[in-house]
C-alpha atoms as a PDB file:
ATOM      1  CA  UNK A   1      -2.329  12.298  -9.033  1.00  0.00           C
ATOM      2  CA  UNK A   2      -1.435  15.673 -10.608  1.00  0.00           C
ATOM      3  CA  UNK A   3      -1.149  14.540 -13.540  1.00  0.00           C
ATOM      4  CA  UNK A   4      -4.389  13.056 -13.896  1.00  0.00           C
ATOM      5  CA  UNK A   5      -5.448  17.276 -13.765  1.00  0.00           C
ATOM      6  CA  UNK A   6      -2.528  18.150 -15.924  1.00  0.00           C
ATOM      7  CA  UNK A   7      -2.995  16.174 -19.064  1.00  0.00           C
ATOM      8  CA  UNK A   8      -6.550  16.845 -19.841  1.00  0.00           C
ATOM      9  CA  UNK A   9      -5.929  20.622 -19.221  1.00  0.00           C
ATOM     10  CA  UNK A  10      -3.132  20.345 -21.787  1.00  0.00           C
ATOM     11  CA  UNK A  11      -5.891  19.320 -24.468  1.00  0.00           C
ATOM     12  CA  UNK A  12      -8.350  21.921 -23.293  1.00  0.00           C
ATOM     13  CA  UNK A  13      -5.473  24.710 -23.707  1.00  0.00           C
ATOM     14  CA  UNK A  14      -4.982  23.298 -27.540  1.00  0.00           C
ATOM     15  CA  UNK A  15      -8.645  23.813 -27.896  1.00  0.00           C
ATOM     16  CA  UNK A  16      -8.610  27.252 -25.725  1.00  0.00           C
ATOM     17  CA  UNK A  17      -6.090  28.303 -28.656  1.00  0.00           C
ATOM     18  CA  UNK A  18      -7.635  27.084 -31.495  1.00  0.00           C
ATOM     19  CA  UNK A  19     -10.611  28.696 -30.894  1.00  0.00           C
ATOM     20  CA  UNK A  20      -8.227  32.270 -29.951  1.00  0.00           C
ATOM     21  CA  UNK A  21      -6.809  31.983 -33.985  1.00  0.00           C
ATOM     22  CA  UNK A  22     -10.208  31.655 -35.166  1.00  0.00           C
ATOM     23  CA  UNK A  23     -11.693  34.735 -33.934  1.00  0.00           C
ATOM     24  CA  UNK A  24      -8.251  36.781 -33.776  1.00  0.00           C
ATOM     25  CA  UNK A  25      -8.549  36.396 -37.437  1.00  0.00           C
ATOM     26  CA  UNK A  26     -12.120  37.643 -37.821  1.00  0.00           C
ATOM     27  CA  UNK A  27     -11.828  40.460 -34.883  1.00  0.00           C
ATOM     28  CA  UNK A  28      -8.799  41.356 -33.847  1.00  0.00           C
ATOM     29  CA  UNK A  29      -6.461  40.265 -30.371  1.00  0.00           C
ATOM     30  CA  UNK A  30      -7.833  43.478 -27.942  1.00  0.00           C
ATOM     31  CA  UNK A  31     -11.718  41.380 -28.098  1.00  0.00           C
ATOM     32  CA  UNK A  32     -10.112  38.333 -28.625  1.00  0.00           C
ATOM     33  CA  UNK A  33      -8.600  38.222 -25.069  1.00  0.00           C
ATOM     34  CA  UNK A  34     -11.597  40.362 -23.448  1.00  0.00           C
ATOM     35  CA  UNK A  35     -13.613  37.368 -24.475  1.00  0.00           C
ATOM     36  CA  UNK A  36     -11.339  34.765 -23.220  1.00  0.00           C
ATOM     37  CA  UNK A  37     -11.176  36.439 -19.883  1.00  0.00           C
ATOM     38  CA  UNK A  38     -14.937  37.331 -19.407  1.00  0.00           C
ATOM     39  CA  UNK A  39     -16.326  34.370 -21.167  1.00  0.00           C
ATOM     40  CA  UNK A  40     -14.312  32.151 -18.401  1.00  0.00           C
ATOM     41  CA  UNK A  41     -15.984  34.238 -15.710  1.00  0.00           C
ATOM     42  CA  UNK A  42     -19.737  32.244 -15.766  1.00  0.00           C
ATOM     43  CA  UNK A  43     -17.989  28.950 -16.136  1.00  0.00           C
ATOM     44  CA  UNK A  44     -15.119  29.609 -12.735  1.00  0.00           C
ATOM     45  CA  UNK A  45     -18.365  31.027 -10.638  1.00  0.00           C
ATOM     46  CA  UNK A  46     -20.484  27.786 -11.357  1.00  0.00           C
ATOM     47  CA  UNK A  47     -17.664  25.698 -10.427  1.00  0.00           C
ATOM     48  CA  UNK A  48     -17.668  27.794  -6.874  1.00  0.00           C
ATOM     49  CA  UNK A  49     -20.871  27.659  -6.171  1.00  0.00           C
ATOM     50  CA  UNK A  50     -21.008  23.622  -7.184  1.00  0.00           C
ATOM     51  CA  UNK A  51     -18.116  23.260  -5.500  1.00  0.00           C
ATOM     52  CA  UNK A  52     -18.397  25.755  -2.477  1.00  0.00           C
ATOM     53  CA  UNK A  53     -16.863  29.418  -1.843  1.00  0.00           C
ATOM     54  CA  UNK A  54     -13.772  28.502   0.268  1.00  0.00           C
ATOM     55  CA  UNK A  55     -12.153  30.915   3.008  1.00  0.00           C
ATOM     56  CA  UNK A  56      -9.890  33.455   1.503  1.00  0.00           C
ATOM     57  CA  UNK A  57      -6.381  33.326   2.952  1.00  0.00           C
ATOM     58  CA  UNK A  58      -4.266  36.717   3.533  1.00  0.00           C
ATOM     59  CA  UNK A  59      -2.635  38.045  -0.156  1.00  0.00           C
ATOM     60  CA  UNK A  60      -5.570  36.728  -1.839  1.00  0.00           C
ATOM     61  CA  UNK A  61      -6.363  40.136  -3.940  1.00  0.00           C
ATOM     62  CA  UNK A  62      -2.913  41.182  -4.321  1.00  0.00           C
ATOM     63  CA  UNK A  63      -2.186  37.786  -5.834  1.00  0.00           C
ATOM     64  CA  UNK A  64      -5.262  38.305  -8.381  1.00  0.00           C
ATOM     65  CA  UNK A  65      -3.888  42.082  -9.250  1.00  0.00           C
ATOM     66  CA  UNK A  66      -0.799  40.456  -9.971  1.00  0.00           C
ATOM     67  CA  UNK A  67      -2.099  38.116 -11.837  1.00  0.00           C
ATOM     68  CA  UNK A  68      -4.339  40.359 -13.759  1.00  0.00           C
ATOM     69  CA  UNK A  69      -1.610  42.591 -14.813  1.00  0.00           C
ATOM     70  CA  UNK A  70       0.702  39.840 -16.191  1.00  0.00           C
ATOM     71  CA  UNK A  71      -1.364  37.748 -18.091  1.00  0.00           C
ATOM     72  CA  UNK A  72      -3.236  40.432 -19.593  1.00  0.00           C
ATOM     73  CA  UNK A  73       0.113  41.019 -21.382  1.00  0.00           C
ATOM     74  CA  UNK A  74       0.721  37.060 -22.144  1.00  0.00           C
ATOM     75  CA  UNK A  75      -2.374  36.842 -23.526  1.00  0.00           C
ATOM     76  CA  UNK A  76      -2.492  39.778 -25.812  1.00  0.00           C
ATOM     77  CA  UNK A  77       0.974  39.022 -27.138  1.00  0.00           C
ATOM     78  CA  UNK A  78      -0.168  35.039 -27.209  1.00  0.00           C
ATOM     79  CA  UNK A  79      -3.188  36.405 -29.437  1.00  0.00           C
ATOM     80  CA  UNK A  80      -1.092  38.383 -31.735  1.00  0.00           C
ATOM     81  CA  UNK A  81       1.353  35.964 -32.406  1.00  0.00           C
ATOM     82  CA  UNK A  82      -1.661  33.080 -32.962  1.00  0.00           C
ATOM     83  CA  UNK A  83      -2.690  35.849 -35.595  1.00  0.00           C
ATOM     84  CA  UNK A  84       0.212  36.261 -37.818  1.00  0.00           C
ATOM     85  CA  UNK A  85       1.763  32.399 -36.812  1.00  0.00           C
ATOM     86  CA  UNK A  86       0.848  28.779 -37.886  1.00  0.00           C
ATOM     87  CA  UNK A  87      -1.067  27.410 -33.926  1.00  0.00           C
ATOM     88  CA  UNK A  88       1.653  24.193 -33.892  1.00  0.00           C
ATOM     89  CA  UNK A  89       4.656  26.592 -34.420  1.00  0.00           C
ATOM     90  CA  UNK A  90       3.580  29.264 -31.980  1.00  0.00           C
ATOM     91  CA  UNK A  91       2.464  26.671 -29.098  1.00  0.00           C
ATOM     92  CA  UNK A  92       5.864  24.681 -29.458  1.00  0.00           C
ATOM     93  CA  UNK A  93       8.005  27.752 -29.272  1.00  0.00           C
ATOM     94  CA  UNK A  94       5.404  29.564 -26.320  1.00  0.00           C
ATOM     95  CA  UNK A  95       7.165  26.605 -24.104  1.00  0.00           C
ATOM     96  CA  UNK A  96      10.582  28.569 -23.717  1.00  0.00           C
ATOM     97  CA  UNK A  97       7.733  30.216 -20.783  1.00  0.00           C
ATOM     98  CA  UNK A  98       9.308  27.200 -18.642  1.00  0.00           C
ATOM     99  CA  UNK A  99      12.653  28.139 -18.749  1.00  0.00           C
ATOM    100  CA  UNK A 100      12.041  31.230 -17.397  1.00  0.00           C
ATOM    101  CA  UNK A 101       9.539  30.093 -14.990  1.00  0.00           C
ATOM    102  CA  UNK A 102      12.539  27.839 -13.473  1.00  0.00           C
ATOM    103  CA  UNK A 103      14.310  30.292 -12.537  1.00  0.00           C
ATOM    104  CA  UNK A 104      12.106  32.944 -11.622  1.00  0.00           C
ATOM    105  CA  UNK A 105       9.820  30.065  -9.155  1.00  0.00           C
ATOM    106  CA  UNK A 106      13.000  29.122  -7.829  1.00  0.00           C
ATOM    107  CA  UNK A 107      14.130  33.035  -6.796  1.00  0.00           C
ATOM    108  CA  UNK A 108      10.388  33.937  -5.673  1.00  0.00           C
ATOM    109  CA  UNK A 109       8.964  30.841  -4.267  1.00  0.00           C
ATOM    110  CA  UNK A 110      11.448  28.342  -3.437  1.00  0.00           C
ATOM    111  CA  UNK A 111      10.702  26.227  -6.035  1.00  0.00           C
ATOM    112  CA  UNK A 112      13.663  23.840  -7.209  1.00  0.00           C
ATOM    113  CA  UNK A 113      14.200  21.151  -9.453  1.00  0.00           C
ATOM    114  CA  UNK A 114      15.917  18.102  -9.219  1.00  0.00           C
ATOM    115  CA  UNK A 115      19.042  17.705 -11.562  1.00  0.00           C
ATOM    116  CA  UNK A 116      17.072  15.287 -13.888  1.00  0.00           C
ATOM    117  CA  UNK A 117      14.409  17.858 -14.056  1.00  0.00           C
ATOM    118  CA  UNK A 118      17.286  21.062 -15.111  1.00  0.00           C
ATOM    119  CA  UNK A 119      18.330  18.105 -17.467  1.00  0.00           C
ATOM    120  CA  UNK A 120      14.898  18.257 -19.233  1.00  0.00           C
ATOM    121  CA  UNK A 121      15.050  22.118 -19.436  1.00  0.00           C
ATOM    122  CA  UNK A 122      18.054  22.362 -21.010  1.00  0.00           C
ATOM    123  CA  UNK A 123      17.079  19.694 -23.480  1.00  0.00           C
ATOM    124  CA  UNK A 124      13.831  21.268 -24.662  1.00  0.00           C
ATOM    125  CA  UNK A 125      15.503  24.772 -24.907  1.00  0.00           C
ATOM    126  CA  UNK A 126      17.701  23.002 -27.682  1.00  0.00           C
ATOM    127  CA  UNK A 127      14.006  22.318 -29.452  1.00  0.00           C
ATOM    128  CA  UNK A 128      14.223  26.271 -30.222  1.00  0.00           C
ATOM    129  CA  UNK A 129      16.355  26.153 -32.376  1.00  0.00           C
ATOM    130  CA  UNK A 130      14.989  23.062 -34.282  1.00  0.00           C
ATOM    131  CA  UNK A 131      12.032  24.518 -34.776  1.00  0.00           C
ATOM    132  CA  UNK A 132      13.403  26.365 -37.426  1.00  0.00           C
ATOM    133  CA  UNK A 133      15.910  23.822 -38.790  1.00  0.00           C
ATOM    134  CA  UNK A 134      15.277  24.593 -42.199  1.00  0.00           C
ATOM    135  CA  UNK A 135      16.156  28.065 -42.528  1.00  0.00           C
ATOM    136  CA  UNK A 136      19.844  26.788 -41.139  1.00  0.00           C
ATOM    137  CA  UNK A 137      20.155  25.826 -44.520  1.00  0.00           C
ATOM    138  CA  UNK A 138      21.191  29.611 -44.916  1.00  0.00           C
ATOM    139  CA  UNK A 139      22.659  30.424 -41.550  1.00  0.00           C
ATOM    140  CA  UNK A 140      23.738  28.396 -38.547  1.00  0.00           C
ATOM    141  CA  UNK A 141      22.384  31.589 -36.893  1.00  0.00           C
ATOM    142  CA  UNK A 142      19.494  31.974 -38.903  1.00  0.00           C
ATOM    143  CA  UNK A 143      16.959  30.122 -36.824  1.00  0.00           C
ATOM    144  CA  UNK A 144      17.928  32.255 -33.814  1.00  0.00           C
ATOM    145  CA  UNK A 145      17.629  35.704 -35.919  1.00  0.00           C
ATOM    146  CA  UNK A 146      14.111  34.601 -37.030  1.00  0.00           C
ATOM    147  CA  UNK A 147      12.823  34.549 -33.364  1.00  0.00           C
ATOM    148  CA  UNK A 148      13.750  38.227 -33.374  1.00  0.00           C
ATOM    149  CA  UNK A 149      12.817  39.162 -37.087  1.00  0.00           C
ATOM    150  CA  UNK A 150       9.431  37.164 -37.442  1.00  0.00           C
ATOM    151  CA  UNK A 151       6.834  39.003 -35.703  1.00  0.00           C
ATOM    152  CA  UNK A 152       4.294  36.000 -35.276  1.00  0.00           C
ATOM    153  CA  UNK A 153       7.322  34.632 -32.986  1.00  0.00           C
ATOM    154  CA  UNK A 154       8.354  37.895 -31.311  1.00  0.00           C
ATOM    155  CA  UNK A 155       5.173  38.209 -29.694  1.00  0.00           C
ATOM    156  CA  UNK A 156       5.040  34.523 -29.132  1.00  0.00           C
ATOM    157  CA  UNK A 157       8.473  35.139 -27.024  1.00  0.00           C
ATOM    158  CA  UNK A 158       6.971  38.390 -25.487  1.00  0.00           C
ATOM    159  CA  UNK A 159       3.983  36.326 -24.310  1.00  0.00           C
ATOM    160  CA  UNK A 160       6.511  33.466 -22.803  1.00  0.00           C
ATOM    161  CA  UNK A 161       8.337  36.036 -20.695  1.00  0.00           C
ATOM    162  CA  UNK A 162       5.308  36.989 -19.173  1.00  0.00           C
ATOM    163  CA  UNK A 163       2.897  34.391 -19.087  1.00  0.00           C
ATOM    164  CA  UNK A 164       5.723  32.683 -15.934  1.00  0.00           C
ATOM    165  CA  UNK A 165       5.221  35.324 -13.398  1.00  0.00           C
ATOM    166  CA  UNK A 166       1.314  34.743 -14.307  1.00  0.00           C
ATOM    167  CA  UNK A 167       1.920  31.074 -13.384  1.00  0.00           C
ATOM    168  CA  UNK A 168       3.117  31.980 -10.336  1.00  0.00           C
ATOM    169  CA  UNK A 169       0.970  34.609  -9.327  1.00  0.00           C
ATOM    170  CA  UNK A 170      -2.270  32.108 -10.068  1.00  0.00           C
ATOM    171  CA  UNK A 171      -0.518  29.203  -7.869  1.00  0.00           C
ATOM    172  CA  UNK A 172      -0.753  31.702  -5.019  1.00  0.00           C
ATOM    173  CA  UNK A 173      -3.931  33.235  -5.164  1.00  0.00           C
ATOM    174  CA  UNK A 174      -5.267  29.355  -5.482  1.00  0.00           C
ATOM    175  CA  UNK A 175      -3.025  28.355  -2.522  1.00  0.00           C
ATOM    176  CA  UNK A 176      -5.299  31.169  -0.573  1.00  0.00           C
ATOM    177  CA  UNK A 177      -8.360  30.249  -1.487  1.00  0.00           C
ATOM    178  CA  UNK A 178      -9.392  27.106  -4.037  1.00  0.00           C
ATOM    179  CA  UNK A 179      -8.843  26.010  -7.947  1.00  0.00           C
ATOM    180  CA  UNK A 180     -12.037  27.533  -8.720  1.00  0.00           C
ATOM    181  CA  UNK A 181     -11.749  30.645  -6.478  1.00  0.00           C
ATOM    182  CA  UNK A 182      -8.513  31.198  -7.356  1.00  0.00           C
ATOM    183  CA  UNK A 183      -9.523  30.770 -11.287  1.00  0.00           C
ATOM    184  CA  UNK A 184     -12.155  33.574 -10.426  1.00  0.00           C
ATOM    185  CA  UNK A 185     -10.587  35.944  -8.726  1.00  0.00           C
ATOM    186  CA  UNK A 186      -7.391  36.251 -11.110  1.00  0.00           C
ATOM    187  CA  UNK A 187     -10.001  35.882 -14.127  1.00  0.00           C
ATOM    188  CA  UNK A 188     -12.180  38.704 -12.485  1.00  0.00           C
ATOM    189  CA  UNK A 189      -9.003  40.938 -12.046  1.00  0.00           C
ATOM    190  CA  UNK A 190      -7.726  40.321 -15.795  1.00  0.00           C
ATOM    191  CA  UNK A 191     -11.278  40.633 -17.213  1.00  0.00           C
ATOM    192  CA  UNK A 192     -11.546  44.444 -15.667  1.00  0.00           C
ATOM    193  CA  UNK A 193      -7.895  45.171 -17.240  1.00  0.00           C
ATOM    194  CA  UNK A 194      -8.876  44.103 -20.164  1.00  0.00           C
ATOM    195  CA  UNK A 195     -11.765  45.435 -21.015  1.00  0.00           C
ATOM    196  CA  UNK A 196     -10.607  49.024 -20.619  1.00  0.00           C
ATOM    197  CA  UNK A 197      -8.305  48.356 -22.989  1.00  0.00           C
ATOM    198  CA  UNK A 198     -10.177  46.730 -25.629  1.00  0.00           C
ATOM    199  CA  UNK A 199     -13.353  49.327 -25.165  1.00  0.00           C
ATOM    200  CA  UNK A 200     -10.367  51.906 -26.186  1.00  0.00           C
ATOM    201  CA  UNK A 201      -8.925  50.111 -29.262  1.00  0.00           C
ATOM    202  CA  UNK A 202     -11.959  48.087 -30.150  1.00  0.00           C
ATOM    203  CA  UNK A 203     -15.379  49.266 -29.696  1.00  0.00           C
ATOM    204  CA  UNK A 204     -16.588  48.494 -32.826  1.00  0.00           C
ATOM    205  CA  UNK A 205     -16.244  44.897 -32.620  1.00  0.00           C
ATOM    206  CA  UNK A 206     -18.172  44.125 -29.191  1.00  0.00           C
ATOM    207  CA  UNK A 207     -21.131  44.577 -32.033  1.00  0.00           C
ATOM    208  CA  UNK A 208     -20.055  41.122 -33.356  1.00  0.00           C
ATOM    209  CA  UNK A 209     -20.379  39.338 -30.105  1.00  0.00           C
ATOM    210  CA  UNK A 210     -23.682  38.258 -31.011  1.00  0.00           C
ATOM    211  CA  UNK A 211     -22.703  36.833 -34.140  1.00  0.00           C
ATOM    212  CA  UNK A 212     -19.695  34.937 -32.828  1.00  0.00           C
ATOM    213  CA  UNK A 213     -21.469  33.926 -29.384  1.00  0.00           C
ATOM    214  CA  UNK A 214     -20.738  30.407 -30.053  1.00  0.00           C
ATOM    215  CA  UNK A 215     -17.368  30.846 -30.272  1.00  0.00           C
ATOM    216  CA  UNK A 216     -16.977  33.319 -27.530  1.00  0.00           C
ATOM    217  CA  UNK A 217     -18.985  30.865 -25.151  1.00  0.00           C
ATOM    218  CA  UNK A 218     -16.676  27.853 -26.437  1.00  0.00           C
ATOM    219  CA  UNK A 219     -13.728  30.077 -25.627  1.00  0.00           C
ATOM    220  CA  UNK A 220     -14.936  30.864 -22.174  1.00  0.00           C
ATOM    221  CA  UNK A 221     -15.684  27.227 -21.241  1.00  0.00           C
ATOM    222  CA  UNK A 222     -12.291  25.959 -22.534  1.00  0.00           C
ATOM    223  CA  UNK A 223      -9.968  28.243 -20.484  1.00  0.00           C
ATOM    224  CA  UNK A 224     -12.264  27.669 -17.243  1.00  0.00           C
ATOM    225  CA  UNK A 225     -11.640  23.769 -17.717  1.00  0.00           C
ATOM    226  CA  UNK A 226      -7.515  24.797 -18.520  1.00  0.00           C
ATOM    227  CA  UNK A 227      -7.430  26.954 -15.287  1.00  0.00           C
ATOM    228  CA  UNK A 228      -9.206  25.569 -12.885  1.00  0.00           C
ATOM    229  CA  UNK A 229      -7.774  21.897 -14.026  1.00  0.00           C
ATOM    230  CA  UNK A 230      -3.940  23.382 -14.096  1.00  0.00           C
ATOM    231  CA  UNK A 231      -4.346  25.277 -11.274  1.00  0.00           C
ATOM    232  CA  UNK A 232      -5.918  22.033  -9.263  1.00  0.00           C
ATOM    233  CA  UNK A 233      -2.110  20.339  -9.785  1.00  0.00           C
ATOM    234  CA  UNK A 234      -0.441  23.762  -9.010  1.00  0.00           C
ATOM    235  CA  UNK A 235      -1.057  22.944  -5.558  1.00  0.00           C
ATOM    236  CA  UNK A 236      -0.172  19.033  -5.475  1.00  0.00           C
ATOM    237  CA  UNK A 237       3.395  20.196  -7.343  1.00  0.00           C
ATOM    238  CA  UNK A 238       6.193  22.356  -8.432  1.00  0.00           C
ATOM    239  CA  UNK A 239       4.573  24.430 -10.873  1.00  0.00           C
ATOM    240  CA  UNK A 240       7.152  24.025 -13.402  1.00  0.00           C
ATOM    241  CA  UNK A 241       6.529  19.982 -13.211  1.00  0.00           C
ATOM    242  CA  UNK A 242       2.577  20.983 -14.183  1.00  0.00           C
ATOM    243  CA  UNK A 243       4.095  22.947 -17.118  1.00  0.00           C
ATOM    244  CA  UNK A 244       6.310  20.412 -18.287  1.00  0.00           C
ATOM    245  CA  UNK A 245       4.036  17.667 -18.046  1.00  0.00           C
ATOM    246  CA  UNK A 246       1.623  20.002 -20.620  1.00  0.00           C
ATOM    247  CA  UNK A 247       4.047  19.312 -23.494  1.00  0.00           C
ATOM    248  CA  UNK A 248       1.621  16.391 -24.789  1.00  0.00           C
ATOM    249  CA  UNK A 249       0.012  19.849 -26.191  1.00  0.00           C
ATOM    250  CA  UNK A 250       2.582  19.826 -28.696  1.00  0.00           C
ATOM    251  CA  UNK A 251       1.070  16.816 -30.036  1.00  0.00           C
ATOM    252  CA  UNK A 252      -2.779  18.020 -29.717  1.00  0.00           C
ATOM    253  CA  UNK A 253      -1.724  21.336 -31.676  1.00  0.00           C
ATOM    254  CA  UNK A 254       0.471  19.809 -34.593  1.00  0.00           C
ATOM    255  CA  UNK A 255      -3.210  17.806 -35.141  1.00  0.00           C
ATOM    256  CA  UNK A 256      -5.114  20.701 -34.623  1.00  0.00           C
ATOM    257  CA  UNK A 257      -2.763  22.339 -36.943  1.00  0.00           C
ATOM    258  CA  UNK A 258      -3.158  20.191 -40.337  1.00  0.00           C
ATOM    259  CA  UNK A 259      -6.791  18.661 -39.347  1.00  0.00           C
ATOM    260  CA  UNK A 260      -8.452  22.492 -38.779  1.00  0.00           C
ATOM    261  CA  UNK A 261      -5.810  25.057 -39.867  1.00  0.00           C
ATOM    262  CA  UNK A 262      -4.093  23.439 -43.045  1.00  0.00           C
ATOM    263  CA  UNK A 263      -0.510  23.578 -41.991  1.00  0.00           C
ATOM    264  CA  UNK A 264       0.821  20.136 -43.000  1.00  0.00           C
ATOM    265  CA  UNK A 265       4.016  21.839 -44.055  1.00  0.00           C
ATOM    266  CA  UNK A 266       4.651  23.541 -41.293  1.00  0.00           C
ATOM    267  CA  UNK A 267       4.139  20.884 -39.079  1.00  0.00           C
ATOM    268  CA  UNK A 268       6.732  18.986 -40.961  1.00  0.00           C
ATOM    269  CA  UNK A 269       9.031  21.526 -40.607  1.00  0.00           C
ATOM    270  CA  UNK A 270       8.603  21.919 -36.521  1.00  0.00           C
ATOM    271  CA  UNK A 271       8.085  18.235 -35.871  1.00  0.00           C
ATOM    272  CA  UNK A 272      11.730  18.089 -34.875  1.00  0.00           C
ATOM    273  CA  UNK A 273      11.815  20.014 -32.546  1.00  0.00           C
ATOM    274  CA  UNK A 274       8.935  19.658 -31.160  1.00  0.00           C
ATOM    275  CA  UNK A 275      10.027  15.949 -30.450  1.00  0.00           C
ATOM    276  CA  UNK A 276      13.072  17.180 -28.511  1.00  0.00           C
ATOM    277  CA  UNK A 277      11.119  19.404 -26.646  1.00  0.00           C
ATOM    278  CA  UNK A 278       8.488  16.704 -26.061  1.00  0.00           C
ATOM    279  CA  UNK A 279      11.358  14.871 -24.462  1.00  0.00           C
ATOM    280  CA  UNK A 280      12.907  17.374 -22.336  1.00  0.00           C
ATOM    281  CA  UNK A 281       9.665  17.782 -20.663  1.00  0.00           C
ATOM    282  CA  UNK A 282       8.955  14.366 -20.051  1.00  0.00           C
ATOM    283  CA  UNK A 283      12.358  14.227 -18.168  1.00  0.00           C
ATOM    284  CA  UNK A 284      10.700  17.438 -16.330  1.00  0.00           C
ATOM    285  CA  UNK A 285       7.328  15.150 -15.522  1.00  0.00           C
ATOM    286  CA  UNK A 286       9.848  12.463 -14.254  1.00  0.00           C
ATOM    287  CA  UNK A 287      11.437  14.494 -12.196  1.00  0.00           C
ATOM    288  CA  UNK A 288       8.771  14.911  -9.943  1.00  0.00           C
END
């Protein structure tokens, strides 16, 4: 049954993104993810009141705060990297998140896989590295330099390492109150971060919101459906099964990629290890 809230959140996360690159590239990533967070806002408080405000359960806030602080830091990084990377490269290589989630759900949470599922994560950490097969052709330990050198996929790694204690921090605020409360709440909490931030570094650009409204709307209403749908199977699974089973986004950005973005080459270049990846989390999904 999870998965049946899993998948389609994987496709509205592909869209979430692809509308990120468009306006990182005419703003910049501070307004960028002060839109995504805000813009969700509307969208998580109809779902409450459509679906009713559920009873809040002890660690509720603290959950949020936590979750506030940590994805505020995914996302900007996330942003950046969707800024100066091709979408299909940076959402492929974003997944190494899991492998850190793992472990750090298993330490804080109790959360542990099955062999077969370890199995999968070990498989579609070996993607890495194929993502950049072609610049082996120099190096055997080129493709692992590049994540360091590259800045697009720097931040994309920065954003991995954080956006897993977000995961985790979302699952429990939702297991105290509801998907859409819990959506809310942690929104609400990043959206205040945020916006101190970006009134700081970007002032000038909450001018174009009127301009870009469609986009910033769009935005808003695709991460509500992502969160509320992801964090819906958070509480029917391991979280680390919901993430794996996500992988199909692979897919959705590599067509996002050449259809909207133009990056047939790149695509061509990743679509090896993206595969292997692919795979490793579908082990993950079968694991469960």
């Amino acid at each position: 049954m999870w998965l049946l809230f899993a998948l389609p959140a994987a496709l509205f996360q592909v869209l979430r993104n692809a509308s990120m690159k468009r306006l990182g590239h005419a703003l910049d990533e501070y307004i960028n993810v002060w839109g995504r967070f805000t813009f969700l806002l509307p969208w998580a408080l109809l779902a409450c009141v459509v679906g009713g405000f559920p009873t809040l359960k002890p660690g509720f806030y603290a959950w949020c705060l936590a979750f506030g602080i940590t994805q505020t830091l995914a996302t900007l990084a996330l942003s950046k990297a969707l800024k100066l990377s091709d979408i299909s490269l940076v959402t492929a290589l974003w997944k190494v998140s899991l492998l850190i989630l793992l472990g750090m759900a298993w330490v804080t949470i109790g959360e542990r896989p099955t062999a077969l599922g370890i199995t999968g994560v070990v498989l579609s950490a070996s993607g890495v590295y194929l993502l950049n097969i072609r610049r082996a052709r120099v190096s055997p330990w080129a493709p692992l330099a590049v994540l360091v050198t590259d800045p697009g996929q720097r931040y994309t790694l920065l954003a991995a390492f954080f956006y897993a204690p977000s995961v985790i921090t979302i699952k429990q605020a939702t297991l105290a109150s509801d998907a859409a409360m819990g959506t809310l709440g942690c929104y609400l909490a990043a959206s205040l971060i945020v916006s101190v931030l970006a009134l700081r570094t970007s002032a000038r650009h909450f001018r174009a919101i009127p301009r870009y409204w469609k986009e910033f709307v769009s935005l808003g209403l695709f991460a509500a459906l992502t969160t509320i749908l992801q964090a819906k199977a958070y509480t029917m699974t391991l979280s680390s099964y919901v993430e794996a089973a996500k992988q199909v986004e692979i897919l959705f950005a590599m067509a996002v990629g050449v259809l909207v973005f133009g990056e047939a080459q790149r695509v061509r270049e990743s679509v090896a290890g993206a595969v292997v990846m692919l795979a490793g989390m579908v082990l993950l999904a079968l694991a469960a």
